[in-house]
C-alpha atoms as a PDB file:
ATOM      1  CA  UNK A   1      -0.349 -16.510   6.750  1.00  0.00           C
ATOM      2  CA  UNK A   2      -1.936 -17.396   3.522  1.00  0.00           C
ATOM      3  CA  UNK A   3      -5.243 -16.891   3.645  1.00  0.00           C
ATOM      4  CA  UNK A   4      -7.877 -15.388   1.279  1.00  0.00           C
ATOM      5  CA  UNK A   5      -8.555 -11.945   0.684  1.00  0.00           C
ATOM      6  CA  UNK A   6     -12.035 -10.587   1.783  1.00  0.00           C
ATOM      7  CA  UNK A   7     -14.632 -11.762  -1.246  1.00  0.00           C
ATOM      8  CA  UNK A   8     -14.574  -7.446  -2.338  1.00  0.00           C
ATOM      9  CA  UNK A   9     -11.254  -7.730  -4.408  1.00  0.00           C
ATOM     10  CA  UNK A  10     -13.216  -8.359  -7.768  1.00  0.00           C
ATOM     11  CA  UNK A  11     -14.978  -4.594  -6.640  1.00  0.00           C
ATOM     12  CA  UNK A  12     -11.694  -2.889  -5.890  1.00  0.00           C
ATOM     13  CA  UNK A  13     -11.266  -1.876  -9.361  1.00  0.00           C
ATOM     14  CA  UNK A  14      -8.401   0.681 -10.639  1.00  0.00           C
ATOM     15  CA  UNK A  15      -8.184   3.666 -12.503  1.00  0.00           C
ATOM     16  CA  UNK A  16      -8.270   2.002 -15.603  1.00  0.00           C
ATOM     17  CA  UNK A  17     -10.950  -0.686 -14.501  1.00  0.00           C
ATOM     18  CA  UNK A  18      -8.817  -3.641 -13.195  1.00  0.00           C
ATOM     19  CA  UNK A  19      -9.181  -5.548 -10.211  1.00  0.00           C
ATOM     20  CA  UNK A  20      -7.192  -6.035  -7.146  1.00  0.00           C
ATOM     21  CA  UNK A  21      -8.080 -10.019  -7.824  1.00  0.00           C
ATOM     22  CA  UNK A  22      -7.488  -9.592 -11.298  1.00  0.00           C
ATOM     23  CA  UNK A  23      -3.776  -7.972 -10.902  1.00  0.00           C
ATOM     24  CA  UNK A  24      -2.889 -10.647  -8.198  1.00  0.00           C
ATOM     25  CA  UNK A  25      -3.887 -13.323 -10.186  1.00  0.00           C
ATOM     26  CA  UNK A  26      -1.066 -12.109 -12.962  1.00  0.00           C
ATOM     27  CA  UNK A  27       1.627 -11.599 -10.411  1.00  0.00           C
ATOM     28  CA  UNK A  28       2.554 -11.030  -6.811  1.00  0.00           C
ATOM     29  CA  UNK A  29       0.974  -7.436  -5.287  1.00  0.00           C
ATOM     30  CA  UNK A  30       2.049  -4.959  -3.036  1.00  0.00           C
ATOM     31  CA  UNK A  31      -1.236  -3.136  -1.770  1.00  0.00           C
ATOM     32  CA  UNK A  32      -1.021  -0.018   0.287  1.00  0.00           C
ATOM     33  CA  UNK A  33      -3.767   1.262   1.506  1.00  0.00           C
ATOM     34  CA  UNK A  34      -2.717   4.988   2.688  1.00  0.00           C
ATOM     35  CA  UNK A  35      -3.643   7.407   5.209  1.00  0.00           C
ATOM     36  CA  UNK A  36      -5.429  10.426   3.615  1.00  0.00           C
ATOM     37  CA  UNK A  37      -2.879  12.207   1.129  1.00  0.00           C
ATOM     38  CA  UNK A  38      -1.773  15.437   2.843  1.00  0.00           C
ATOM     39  CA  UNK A  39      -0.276  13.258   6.143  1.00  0.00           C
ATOM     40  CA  UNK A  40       3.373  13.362   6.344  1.00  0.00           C
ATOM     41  CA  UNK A  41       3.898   9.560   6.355  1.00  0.00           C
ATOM     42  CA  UNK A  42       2.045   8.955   3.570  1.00  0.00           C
ATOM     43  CA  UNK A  43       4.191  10.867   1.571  1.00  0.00           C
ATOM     44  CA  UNK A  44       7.203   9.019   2.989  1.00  0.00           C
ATOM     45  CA  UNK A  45       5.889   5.994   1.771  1.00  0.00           C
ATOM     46  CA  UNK A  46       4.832   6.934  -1.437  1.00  0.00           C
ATOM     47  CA  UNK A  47       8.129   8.544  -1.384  1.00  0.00           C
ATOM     48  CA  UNK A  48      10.375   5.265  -0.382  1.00  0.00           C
ATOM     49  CA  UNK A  49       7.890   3.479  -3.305  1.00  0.00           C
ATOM     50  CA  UNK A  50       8.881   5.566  -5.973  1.00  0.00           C
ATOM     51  CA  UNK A  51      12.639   4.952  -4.849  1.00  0.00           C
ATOM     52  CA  UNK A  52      11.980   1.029  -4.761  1.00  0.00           C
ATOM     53  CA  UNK A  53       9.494   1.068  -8.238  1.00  0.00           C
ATOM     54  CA  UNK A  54      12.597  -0.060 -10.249  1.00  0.00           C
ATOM     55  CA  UNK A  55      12.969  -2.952  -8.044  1.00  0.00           C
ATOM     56  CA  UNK A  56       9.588  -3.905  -7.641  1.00  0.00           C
ATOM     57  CA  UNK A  57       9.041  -3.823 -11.917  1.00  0.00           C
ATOM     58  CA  UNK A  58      12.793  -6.132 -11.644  1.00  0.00           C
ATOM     59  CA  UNK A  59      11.056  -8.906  -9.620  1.00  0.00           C
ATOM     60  CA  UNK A  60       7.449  -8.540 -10.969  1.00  0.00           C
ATOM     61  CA  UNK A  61       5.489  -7.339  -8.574  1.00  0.00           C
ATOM     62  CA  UNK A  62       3.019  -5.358  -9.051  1.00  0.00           C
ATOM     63  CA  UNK A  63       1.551  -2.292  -6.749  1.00  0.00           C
ATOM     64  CA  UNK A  64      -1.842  -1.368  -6.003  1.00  0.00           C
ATOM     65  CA  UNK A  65      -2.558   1.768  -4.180  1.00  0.00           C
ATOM     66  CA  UNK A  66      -5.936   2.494  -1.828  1.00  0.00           C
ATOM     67  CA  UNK A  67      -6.363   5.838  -1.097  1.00  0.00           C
ATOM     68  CA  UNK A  68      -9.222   8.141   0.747  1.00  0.00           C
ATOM     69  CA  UNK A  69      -9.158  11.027  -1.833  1.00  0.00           C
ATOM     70  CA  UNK A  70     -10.914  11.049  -4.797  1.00  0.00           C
ATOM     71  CA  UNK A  71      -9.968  10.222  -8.219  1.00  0.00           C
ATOM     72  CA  UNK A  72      -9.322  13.604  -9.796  1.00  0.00           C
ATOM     73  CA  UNK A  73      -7.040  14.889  -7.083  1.00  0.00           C
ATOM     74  CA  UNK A  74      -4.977  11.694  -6.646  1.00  0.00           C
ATOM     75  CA  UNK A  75      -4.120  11.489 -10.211  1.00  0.00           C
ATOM     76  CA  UNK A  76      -2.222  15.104  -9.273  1.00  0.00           C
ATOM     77  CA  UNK A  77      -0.834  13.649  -6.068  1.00  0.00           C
ATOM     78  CA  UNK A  78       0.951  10.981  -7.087  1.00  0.00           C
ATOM     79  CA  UNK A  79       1.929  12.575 -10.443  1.00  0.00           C
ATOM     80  CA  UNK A  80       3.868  14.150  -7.953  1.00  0.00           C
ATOM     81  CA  UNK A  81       5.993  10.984  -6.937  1.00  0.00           C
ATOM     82  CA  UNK A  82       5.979   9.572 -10.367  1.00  0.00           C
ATOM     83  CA  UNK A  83       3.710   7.064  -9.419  1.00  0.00           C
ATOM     84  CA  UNK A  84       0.430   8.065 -11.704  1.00  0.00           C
ATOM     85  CA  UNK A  85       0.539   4.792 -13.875  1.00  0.00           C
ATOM     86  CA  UNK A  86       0.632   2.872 -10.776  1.00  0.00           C
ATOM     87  CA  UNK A  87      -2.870   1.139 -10.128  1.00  0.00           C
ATOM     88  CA  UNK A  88      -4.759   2.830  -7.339  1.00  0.00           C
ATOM     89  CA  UNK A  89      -8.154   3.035  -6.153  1.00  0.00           C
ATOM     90  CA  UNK A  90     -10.159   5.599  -4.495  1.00  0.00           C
ATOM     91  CA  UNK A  91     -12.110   4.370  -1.651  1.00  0.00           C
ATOM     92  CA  UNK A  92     -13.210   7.595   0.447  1.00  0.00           C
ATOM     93  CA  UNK A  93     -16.130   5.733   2.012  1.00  0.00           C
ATOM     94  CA  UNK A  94     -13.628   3.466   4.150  1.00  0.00           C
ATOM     95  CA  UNK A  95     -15.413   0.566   2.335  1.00  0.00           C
ATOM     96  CA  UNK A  96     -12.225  -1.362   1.348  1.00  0.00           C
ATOM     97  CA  UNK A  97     -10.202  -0.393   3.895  1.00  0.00           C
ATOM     98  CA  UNK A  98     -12.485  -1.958   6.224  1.00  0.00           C
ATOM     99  CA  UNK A  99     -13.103  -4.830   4.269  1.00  0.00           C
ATOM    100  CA  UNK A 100      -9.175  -5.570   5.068  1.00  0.00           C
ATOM    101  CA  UNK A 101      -9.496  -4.884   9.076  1.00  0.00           C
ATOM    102  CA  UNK A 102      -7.834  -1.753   8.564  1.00  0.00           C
ATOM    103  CA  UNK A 103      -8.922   0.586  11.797  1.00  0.00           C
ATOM    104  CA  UNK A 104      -8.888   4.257  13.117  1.00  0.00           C
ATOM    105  CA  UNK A 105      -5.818   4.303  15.340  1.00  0.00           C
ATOM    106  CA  UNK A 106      -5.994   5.729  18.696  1.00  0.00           C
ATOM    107  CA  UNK A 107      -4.337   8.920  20.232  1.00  0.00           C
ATOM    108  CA  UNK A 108      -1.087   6.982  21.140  1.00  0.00           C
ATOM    109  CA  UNK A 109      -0.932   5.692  17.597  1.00  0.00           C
ATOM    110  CA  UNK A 110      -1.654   9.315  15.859  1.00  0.00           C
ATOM    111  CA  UNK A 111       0.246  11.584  17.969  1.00  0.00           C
ATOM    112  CA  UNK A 112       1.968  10.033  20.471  1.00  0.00           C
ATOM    113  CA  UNK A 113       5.573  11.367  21.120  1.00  0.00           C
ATOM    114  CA  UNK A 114       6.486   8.740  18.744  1.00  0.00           C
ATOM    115  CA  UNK A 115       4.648  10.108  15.605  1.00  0.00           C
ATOM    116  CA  UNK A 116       5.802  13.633  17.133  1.00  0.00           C
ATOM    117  CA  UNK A 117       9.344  13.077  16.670  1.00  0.00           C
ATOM    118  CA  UNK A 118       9.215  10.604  13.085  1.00  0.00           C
ATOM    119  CA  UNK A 119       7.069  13.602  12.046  1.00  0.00           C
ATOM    120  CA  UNK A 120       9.316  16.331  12.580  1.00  0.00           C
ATOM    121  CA  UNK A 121      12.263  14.151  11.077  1.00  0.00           C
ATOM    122  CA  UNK A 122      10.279  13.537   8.082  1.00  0.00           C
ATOM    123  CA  UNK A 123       9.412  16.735   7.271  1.00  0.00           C
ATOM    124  CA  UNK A 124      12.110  19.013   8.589  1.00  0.00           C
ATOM    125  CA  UNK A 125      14.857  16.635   7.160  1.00  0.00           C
ATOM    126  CA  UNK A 126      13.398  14.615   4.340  1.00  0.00           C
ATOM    127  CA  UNK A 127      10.878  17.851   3.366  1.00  0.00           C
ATOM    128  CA  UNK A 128       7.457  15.101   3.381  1.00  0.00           C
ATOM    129  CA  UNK A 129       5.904  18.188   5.050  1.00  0.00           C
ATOM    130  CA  UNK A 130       2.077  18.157   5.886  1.00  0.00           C
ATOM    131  CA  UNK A 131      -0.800  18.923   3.233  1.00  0.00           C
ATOM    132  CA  UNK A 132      -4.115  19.432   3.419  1.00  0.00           C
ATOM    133  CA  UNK A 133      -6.476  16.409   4.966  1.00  0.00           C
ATOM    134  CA  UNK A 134      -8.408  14.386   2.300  1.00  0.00           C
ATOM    135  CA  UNK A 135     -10.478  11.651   4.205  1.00  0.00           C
ATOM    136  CA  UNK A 136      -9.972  10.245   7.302  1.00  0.00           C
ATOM    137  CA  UNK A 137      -7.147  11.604   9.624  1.00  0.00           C
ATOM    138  CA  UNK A 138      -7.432   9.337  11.730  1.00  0.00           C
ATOM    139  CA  UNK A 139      -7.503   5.980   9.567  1.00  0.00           C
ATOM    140  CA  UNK A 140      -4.610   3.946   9.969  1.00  0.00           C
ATOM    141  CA  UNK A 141      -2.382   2.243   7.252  1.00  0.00           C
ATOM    142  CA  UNK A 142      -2.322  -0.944   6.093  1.00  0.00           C
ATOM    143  CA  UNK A 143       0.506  -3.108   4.028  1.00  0.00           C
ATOM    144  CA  UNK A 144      -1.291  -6.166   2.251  1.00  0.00           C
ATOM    145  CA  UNK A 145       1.431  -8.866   0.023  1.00  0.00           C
ATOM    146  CA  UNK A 146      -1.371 -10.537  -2.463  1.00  0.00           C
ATOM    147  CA  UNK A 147      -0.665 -13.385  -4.346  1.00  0.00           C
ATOM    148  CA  UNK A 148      -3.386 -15.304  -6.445  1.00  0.00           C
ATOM    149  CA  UNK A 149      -6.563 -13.409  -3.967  1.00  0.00           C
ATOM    150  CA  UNK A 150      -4.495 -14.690  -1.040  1.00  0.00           C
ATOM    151  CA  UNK A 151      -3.189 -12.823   1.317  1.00  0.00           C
ATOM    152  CA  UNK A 152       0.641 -13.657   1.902  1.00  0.00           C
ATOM    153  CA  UNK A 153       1.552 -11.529   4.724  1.00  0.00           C
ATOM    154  CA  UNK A 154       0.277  -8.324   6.054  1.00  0.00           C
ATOM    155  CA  UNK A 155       2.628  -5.695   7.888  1.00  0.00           C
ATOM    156  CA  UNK A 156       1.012  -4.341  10.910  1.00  0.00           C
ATOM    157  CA  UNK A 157       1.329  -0.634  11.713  1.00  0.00           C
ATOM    158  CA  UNK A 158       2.400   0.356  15.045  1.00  0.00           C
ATOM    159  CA  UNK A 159       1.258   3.866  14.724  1.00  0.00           C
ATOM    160  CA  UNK A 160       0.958   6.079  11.898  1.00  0.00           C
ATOM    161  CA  UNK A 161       4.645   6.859  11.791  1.00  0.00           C
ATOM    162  CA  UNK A 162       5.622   3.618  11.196  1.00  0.00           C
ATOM    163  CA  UNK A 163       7.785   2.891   7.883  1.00  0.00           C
ATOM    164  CA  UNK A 164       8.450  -0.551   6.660  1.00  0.00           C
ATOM    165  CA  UNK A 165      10.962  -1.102   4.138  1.00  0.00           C
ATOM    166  CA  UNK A 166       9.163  -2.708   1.424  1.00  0.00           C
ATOM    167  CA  UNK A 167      11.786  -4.282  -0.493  1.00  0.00           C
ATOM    168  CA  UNK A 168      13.230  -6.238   3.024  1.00  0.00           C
ATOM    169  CA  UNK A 169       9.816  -7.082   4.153  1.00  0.00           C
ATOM    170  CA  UNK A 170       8.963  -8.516   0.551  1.00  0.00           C
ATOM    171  CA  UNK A 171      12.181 -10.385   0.455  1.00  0.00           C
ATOM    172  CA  UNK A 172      11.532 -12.135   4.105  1.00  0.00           C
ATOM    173  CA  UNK A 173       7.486 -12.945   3.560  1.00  0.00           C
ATOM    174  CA  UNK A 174       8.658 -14.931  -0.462  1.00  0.00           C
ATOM    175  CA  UNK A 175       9.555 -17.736   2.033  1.00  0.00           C
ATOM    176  CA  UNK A 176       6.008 -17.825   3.052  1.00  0.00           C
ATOM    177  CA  UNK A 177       4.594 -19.081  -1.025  1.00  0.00           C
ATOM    178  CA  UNK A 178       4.329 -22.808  -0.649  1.00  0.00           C
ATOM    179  CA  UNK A 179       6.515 -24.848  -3.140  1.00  0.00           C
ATOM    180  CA  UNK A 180       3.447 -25.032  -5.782  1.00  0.00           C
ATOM    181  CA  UNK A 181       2.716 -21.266  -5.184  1.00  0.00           C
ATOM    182  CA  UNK A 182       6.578 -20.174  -6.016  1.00  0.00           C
ATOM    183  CA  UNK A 183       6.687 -22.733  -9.028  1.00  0.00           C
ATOM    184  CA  UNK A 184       3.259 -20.583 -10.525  1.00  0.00           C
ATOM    185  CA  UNK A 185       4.710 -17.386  -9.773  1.00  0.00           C
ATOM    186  CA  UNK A 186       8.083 -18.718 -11.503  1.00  0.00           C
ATOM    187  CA  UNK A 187       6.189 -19.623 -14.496  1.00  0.00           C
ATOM    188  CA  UNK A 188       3.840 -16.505 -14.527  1.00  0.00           C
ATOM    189  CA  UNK A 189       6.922 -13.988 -14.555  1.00  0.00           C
ATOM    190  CA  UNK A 190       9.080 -16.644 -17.326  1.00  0.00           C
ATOM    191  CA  UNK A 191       5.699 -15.512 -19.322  1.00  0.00           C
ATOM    192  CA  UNK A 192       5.806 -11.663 -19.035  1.00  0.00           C
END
């Protein structure tokens, strides 16, 4: 895919003032931009990042976390998943997530019987029950790999159910670094 992230990167700064472009010109980044904080899926994937943070610090990649809320309650939210040093931005104006492409999804990809049934499994068997709406319900998700302001590979939701497993999808898109790009990243990590 490799191509370059929209020109707002140097804007999308984190909690403690750094940039997406910034972070992905130190190492490889996994952004997530999230539905709003009280949907059930959401939690599942803040959830499956928090069980995958180990392995993501292992191979130096860093994660970068767009969310609708604001600020103040986010730092609470994902306090709750062990996840409030991770960088993350509040963007409850939309304006990054559209800067990326990211949509509204339709009725099929909200609450079609799909969603339905991956929403009753998530929260009657893995307890990622659903919270209060912050934002947008009806924004979809988006899964960005960033590498240098480039994008990598992006994962494209199906509907808002849908869970990719990080670590796999990582592992099959490192491929995609040119030889020049994986020789940088090689050296950048040997530094750190």
């Amino acid at each position: 895919m490799n191509s370059y992230c929209p020109n707002i990167t140097s804007k999308m700064k984190d909690q403690h003032g750094k940039s997406l472009d910034e972070v992905s010109r130190e190492s490889l980044v996994l952004t997530l931009f999230l539905r709003h904080p009280g949907c059930t899926f959401c939690r599942q994937s803040l959830s499956a990042i928090r069980d995958q943070k180990l392995w993501f610090e292992e191979n130096g990649i860093k994660l970068f976390l767009v969310h609708l809320s604001t600020e103040a309650r986010a730092n609470f939210f994902f306090s709750c998943y062990q996840l409030d040093e991770i960088s993350r931005l509040a963007d409850p104006k939309k304006e990054f997530y559209r800067a990326f492409g990211l949509k509204r999804g339709t009725l099929k990809q909200l609450i079609g019987k799909n969603v339905i049934k991956n929403g009753v499994h998530a929260a009657v068997k893995q307890g990622h029950r659903l919270g209060r709406i912050q934002g947008d319900p009806l924004q979809m998700p988006g899964c960005f790999l960033i590498y240098r302001n480039q994008i990598i590979s992006s994962y494209q939701y199906k509907d808002a159910s849908d869970q990719p497993d990080f670590k796999n999808w990582i592992l099959k898109r490192m491929p995609e670094l040119n030889s020049a790009e994986k020789q940088n990243y090689k050296n950048q990590e040997a530094k750190t």
